[in-house]
Structures are given as structure tokens and as C-alpha cells.
PDB file of N, CA and C in Angstrom:
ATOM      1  N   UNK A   1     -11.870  28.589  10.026  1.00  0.00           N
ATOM      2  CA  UNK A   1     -12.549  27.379   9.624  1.00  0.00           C
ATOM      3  C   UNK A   1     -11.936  26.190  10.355  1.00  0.00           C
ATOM      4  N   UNK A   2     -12.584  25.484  10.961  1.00  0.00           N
ATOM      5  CA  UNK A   2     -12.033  23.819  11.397  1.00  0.00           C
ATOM      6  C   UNK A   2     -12.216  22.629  10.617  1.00  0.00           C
ATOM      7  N   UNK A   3     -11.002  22.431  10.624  1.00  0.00           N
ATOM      8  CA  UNK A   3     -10.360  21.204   9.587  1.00  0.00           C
ATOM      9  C   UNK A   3     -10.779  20.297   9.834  1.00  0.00           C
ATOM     10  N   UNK A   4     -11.759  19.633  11.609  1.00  0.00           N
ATOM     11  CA  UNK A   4     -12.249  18.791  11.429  1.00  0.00           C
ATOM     12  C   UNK A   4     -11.502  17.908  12.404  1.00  0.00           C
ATOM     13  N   UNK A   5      -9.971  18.609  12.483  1.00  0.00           N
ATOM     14  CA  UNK A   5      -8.784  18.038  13.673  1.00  0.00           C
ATOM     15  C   UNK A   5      -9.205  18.353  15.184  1.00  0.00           C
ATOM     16  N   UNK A   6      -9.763  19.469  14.763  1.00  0.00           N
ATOM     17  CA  UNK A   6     -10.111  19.715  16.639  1.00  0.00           C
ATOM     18  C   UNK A   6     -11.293  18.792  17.105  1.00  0.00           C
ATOM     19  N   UNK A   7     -11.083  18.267  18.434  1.00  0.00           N
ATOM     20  CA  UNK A   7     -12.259  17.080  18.531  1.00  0.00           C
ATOM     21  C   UNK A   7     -12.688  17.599  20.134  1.00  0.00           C
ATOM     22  N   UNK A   8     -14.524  17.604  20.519  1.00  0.00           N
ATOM     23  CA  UNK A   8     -14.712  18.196  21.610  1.00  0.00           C
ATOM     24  C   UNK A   8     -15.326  16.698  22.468  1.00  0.00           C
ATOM     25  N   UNK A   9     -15.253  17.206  23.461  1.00  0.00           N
ATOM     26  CA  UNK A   9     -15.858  16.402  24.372  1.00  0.00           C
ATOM     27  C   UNK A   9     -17.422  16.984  25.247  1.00  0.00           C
ATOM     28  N   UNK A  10     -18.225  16.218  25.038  1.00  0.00           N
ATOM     29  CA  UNK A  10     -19.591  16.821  24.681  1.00  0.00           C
ATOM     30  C   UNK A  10     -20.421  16.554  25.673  1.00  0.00           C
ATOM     31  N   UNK A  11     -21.547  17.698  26.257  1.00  0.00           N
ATOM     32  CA  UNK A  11     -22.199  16.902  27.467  1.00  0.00           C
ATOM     33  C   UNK A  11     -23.205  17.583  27.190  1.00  0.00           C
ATOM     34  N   UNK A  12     -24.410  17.074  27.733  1.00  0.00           N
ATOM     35  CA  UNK A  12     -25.760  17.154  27.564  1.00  0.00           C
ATOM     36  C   UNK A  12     -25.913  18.354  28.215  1.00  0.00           C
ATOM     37  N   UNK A  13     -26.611  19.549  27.930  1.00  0.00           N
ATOM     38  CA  UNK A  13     -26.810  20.858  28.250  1.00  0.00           C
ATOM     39  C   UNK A  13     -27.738  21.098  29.472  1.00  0.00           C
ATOM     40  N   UNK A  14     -28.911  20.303  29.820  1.00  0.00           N
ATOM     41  CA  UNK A  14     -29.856  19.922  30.289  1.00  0.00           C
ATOM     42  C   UNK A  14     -29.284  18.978  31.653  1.00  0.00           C
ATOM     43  N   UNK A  15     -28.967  17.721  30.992  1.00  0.00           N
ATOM     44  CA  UNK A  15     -28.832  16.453  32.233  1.00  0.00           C
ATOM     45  C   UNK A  15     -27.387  16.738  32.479  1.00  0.00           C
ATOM     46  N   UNK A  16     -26.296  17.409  31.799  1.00  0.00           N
ATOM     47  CA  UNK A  16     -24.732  16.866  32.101  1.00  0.00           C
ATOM     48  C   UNK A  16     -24.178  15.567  32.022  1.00  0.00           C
ATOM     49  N   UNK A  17     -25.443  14.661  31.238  1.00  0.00           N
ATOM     50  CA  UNK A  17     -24.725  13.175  30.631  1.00  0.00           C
ATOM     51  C   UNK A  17     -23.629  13.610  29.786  1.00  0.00           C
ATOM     52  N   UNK A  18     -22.972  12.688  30.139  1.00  0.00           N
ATOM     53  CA  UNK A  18     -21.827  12.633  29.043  1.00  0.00           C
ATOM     54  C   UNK A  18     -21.639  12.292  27.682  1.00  0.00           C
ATOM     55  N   UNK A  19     -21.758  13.007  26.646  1.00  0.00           N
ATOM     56  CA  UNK A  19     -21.986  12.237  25.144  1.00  0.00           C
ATOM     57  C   UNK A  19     -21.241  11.905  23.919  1.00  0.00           C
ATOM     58  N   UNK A  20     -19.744  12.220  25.006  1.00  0.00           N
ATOM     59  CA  UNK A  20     -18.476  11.350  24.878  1.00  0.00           C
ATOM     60  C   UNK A  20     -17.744  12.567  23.537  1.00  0.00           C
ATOM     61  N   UNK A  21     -17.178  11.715  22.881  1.00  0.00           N
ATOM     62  CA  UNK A  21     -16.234  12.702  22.298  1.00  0.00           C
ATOM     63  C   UNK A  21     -17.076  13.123  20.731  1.00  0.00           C
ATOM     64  N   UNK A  22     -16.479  14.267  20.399  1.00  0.00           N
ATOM     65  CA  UNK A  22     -17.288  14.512  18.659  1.00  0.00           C
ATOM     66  C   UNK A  22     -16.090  15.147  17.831  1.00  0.00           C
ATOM     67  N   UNK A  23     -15.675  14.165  16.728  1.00  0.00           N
ATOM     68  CA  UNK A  23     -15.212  14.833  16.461  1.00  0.00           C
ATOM     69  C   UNK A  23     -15.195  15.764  15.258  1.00  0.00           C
ATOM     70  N   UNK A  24     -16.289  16.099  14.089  1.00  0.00           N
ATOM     71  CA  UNK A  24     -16.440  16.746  13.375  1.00  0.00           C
ATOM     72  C   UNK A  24     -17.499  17.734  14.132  1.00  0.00           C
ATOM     73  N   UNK A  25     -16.968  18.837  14.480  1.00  0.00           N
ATOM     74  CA  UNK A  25     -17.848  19.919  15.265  1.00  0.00           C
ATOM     75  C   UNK A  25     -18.506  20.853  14.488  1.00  0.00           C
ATOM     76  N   UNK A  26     -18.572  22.201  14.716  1.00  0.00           N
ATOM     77  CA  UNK A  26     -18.849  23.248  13.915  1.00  0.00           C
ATOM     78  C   UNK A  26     -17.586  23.488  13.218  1.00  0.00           C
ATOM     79  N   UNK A  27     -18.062  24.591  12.090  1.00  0.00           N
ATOM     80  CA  UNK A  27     -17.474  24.598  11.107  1.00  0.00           C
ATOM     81  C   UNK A  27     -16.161  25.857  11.613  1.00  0.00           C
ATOM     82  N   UNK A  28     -16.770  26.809  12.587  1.00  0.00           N
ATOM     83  CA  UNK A  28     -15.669  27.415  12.895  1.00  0.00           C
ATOM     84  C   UNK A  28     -15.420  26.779  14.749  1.00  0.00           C
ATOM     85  N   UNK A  29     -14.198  27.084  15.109  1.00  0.00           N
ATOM     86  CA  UNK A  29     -14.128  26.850  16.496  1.00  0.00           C
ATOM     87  C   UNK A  29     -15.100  27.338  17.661  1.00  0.00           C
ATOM     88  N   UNK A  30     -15.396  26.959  18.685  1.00  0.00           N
ATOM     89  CA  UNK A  30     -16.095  27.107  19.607  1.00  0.00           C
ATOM     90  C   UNK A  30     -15.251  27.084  20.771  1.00  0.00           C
ATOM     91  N   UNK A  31     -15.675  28.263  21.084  1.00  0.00           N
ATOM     92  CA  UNK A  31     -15.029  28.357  23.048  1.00  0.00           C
ATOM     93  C   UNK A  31     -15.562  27.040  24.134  1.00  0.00           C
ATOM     94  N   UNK A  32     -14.289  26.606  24.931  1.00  0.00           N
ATOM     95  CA  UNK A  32     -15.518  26.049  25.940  1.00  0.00           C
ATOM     96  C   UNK A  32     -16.538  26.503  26.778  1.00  0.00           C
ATOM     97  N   UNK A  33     -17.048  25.431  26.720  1.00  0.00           N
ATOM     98  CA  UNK A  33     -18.417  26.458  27.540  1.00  0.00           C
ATOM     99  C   UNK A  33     -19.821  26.771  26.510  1.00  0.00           C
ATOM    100  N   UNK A  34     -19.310  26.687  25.387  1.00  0.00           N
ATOM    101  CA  UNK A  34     -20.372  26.863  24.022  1.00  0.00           C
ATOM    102  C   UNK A  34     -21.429  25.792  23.905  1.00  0.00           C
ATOM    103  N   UNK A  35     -22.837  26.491  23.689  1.00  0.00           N
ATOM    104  CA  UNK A  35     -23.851  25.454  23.363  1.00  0.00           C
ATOM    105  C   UNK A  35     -23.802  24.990  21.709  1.00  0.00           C
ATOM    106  N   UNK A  36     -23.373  23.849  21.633  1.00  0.00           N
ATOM    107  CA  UNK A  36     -23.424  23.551  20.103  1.00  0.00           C
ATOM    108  C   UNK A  36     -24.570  22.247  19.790  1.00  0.00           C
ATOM    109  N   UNK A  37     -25.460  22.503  18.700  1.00  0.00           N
ATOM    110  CA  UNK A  37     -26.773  21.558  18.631  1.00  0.00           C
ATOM    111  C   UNK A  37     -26.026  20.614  17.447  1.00  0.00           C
ATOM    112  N   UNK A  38     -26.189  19.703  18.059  1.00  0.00           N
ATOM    113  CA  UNK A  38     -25.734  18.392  17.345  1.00  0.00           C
ATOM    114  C   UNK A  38     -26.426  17.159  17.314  1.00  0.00           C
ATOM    115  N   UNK A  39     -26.442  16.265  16.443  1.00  0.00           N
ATOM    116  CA  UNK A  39     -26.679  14.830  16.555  1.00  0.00           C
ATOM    117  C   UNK A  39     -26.607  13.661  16.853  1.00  0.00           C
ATOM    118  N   UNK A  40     -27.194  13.286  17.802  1.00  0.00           N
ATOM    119  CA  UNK A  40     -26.501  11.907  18.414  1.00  0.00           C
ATOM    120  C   UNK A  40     -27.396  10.674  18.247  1.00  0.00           C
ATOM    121  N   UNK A  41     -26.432   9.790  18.248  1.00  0.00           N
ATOM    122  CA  UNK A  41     -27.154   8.263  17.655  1.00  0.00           C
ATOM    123  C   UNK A  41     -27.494   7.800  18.791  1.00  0.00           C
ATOM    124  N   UNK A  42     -28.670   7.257  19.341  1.00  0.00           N
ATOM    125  CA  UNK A  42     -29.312   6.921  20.693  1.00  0.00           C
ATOM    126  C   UNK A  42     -28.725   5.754  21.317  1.00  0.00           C
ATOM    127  N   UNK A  43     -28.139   4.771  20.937  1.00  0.00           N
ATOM    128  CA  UNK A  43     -27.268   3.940  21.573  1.00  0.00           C
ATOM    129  C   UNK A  43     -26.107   4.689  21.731  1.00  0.00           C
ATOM    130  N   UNK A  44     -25.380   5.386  20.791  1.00  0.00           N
ATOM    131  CA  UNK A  44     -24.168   5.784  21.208  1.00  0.00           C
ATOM    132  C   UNK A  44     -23.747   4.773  20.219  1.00  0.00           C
ATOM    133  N   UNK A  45     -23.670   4.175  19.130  1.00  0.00           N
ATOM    134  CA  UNK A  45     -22.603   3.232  18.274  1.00  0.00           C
ATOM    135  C   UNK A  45     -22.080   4.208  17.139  1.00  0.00           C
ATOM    136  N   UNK A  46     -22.132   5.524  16.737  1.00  0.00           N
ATOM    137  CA  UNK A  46     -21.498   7.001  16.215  1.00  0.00           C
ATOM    138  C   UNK A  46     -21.492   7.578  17.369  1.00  0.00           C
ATOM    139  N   UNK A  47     -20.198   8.830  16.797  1.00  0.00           N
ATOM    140  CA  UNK A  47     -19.865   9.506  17.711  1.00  0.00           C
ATOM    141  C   UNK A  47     -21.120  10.883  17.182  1.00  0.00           C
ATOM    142  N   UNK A  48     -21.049  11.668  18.078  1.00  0.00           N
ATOM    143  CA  UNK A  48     -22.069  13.100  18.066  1.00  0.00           C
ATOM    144  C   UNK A  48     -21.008  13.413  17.128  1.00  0.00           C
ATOM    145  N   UNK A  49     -21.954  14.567  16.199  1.00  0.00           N
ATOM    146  CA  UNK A  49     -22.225  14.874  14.925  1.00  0.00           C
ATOM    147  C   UNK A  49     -22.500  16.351  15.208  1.00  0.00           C
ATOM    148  N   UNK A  50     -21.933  17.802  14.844  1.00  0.00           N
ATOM    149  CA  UNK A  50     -22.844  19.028  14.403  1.00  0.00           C
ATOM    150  C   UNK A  50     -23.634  19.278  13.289  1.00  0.00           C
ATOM    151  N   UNK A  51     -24.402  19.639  13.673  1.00  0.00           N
ATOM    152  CA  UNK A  51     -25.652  19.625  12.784  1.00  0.00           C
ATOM    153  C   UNK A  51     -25.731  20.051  11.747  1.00  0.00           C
ATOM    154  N   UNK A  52     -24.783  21.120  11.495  1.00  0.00           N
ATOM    155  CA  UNK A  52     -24.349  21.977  10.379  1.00  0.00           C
ATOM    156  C   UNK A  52     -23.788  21.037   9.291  1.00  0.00           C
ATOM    157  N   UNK A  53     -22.852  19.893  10.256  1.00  0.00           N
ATOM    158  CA  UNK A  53     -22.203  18.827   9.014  1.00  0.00           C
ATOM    159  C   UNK A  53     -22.951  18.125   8.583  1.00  0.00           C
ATOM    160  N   UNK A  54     -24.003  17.370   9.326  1.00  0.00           N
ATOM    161  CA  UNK A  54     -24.636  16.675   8.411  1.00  0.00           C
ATOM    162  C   UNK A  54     -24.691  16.368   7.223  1.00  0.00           C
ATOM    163  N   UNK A  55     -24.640  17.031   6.066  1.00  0.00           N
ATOM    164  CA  UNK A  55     -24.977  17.157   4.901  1.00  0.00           C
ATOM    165  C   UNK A  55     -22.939  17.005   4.345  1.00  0.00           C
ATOM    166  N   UNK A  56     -22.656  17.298   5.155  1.00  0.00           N
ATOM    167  CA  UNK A  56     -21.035  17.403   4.455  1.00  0.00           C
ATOM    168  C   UNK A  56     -20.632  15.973   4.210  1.00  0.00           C
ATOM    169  N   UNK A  57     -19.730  15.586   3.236  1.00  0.00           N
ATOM    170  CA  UNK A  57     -19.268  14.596   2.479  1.00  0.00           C
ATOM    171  C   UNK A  57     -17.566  14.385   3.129  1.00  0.00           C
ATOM    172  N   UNK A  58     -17.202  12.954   3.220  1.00  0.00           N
ATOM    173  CA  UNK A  58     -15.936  13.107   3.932  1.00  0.00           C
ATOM    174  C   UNK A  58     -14.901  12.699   2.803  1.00  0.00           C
ATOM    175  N   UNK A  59     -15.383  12.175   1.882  1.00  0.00           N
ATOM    176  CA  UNK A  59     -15.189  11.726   0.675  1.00  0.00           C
ATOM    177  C   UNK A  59     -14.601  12.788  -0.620  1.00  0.00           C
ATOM    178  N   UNK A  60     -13.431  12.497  -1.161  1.00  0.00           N
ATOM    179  CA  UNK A  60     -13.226  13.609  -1.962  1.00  0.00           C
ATOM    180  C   UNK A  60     -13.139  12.358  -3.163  1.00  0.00           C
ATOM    181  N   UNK A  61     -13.768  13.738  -4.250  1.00  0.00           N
ATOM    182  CA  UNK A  61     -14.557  12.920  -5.320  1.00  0.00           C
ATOM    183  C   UNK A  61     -13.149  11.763  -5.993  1.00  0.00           C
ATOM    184  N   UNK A  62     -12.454  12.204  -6.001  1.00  0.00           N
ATOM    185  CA  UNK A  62     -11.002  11.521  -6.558  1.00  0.00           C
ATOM    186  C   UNK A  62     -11.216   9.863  -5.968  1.00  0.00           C
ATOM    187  N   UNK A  63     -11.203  10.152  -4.635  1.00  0.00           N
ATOM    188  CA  UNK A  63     -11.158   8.567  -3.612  1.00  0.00           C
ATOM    189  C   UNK A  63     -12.397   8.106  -4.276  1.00  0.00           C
ATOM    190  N   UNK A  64     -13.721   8.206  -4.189  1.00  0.00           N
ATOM    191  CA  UNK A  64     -14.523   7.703  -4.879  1.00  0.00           C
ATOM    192  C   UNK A  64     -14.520   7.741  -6.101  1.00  0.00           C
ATOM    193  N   UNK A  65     -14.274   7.773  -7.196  1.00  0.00           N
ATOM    194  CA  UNK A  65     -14.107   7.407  -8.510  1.00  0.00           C
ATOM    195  C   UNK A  65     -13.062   6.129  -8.735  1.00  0.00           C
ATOM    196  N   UNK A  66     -12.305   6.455  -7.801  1.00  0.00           N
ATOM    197  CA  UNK A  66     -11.059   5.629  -7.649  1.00  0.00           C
ATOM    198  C   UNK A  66     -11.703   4.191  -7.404  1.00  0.00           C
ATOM    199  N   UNK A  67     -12.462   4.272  -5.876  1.00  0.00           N
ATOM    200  CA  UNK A  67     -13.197   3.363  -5.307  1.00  0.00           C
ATOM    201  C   UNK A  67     -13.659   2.539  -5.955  1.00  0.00           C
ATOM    202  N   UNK A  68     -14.956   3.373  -6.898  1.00  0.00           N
ATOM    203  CA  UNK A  68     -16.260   2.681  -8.147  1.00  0.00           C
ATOM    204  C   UNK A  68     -15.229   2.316  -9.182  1.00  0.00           C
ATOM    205  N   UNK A  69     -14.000   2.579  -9.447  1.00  0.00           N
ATOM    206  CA  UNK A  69     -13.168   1.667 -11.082  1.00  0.00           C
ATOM    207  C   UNK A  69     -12.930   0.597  -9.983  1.00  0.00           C
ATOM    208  N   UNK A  70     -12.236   0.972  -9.100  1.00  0.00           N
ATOM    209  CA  UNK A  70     -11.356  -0.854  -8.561  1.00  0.00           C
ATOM    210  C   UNK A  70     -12.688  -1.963  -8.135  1.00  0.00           C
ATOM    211  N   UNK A  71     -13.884  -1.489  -7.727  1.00  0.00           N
ATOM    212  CA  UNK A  71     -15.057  -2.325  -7.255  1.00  0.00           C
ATOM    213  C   UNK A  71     -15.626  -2.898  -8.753  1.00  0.00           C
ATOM    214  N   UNK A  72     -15.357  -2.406  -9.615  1.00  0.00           N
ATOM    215  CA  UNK A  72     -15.946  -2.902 -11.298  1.00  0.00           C
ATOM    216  C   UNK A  72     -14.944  -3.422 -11.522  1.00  0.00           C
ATOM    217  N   UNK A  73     -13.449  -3.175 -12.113  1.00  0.00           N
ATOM    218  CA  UNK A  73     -12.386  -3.971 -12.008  1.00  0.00           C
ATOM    219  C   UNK A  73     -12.472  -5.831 -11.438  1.00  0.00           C
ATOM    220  N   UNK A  74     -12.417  -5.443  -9.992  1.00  0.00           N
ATOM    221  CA  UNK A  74     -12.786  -7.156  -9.172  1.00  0.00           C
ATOM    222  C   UNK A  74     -13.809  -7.578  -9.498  1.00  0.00           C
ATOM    223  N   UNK A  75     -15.017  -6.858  -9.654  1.00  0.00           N
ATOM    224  CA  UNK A  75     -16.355  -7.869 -10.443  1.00  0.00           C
ATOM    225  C   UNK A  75     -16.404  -8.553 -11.988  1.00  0.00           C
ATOM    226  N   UNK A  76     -15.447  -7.326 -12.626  1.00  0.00           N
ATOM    227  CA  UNK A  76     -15.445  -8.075 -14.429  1.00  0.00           C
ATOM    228  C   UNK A  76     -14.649  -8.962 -13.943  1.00  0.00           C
ATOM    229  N   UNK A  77     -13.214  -8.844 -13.568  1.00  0.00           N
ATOM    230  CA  UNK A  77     -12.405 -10.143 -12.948  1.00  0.00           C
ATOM    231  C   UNK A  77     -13.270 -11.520 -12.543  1.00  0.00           C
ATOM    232  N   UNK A  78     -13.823 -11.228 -11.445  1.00  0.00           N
ATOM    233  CA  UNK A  78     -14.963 -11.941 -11.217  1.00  0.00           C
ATOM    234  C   UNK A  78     -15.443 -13.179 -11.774  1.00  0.00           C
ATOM    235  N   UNK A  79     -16.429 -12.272 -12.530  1.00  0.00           N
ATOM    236  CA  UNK A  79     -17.118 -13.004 -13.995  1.00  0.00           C
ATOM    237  C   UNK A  79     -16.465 -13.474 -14.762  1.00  0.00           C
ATOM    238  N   UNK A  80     -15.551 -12.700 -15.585  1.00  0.00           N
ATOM    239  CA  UNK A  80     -14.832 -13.735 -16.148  1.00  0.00           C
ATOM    240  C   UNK A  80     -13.840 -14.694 -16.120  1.00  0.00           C
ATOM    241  N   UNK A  81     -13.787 -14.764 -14.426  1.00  0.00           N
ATOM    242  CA  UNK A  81     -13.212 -15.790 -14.214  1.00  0.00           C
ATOM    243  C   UNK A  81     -14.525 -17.511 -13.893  1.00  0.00           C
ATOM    244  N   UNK A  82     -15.768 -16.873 -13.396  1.00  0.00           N
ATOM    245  CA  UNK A  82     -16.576 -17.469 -13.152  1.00  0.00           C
ATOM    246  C   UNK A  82     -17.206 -17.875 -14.691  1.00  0.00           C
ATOM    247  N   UNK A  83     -17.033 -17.678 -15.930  1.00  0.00           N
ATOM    248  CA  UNK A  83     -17.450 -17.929 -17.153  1.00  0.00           C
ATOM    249  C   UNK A  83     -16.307 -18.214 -17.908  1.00  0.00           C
ATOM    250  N   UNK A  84     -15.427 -18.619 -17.089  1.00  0.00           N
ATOM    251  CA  UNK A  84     -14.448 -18.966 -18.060  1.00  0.00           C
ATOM    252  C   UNK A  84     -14.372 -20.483 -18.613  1.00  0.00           C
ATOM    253  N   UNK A  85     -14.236 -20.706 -20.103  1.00  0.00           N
ATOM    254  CA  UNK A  85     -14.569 -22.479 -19.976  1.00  0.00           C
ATOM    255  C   UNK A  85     -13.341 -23.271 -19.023  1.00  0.00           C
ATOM    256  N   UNK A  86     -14.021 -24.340 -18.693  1.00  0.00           N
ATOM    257  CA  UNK A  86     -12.808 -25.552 -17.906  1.00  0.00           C
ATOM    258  C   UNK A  86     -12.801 -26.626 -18.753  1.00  0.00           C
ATOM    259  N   UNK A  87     -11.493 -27.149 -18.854  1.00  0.00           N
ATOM    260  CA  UNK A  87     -11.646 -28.491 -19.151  1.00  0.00           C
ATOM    261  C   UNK A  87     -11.488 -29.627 -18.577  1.00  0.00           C
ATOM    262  N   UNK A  88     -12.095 -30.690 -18.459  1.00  0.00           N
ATOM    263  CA  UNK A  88     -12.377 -31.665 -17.791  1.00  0.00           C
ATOM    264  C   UNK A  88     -11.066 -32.925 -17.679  1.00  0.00           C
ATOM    265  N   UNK A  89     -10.439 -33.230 -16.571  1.00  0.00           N
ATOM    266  CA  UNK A  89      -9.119 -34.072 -16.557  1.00  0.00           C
ATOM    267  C   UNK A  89      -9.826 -35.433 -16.816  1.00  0.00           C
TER     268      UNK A  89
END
């Protein structure tokens, strides 16, 4: 299985454009030389993507739960700092 550490450098199968580096590949390793079908963002502002990941989450549920308390946290803060009475000097 790949952890996601190994990162390939990717070229168009067809033209031999270059489509720069990827680094979440297939799920097991690939020889060089391997045709792997992947996703690429047409400007190039993401890196290529295997297709297989798509759907995979980079997120472990812990970090997000974590995330959604501290983002509610700073908003009640927030508010009740924005509803808090003032008094006038």
C-alpha cells in the first residue's frame, strides 16, 4: 500500500507534456514506465491526482471535529463579545 510519501513525476502518455509532479498516486506502487489514469486541473493550479483517490479524504475525523469545536468556540466568542453591553464615558 502507498502512504501517499512516494511522489511521481508525470507525463502525458500521448503528447510527453509534462504534468509536473503528483503526489497522491495509486494506492499500491507503480513501476516506472507505468500508465496511471489520473486527474488534472487544466491550468495546472493542483497538482495531478489518481483517479482511484479521488474520493479519498486527507482529513482524519479527529482533526476535523477538532477543527468544527475551535471554529464555534471563536464565533460564540465573537458574538458575545459583539453583544456585549458598553458603557458610555
Amino acid at each position: 500500500m502507498d502512504t501517499g510519501r512516494t511522489r511521481y513525476r508525470l507525463a502525458d502518455a500521448e503528447t510527453e507534456r509534462d504534468l509536473g509532479w503528483m503526489r497522491f498516486g495509486p494506492r499500491t506502487r507503480a513501476p516506472v514506465g507505468a500508465v496511471i489514469t489520473v486527474s488534472v486541473v487544466p491550468d495546472g493550479w493542483a497538482p495531478p491526482i489518481a483517479t482511484e483517490r479521488l474520493n479519498d479524504t486527507d482529513v482524519e475525523p479527529g482533526i476535523a471535529a477538532f477543527t468544527a469545536l475551535a471554529t464555534i468556540h471563536v464565533l460564540a466568542c465573537a458574538a458575545t463579545a459583539a453583544a456585549w453591553p458598553r458603557d458610555e464615558w
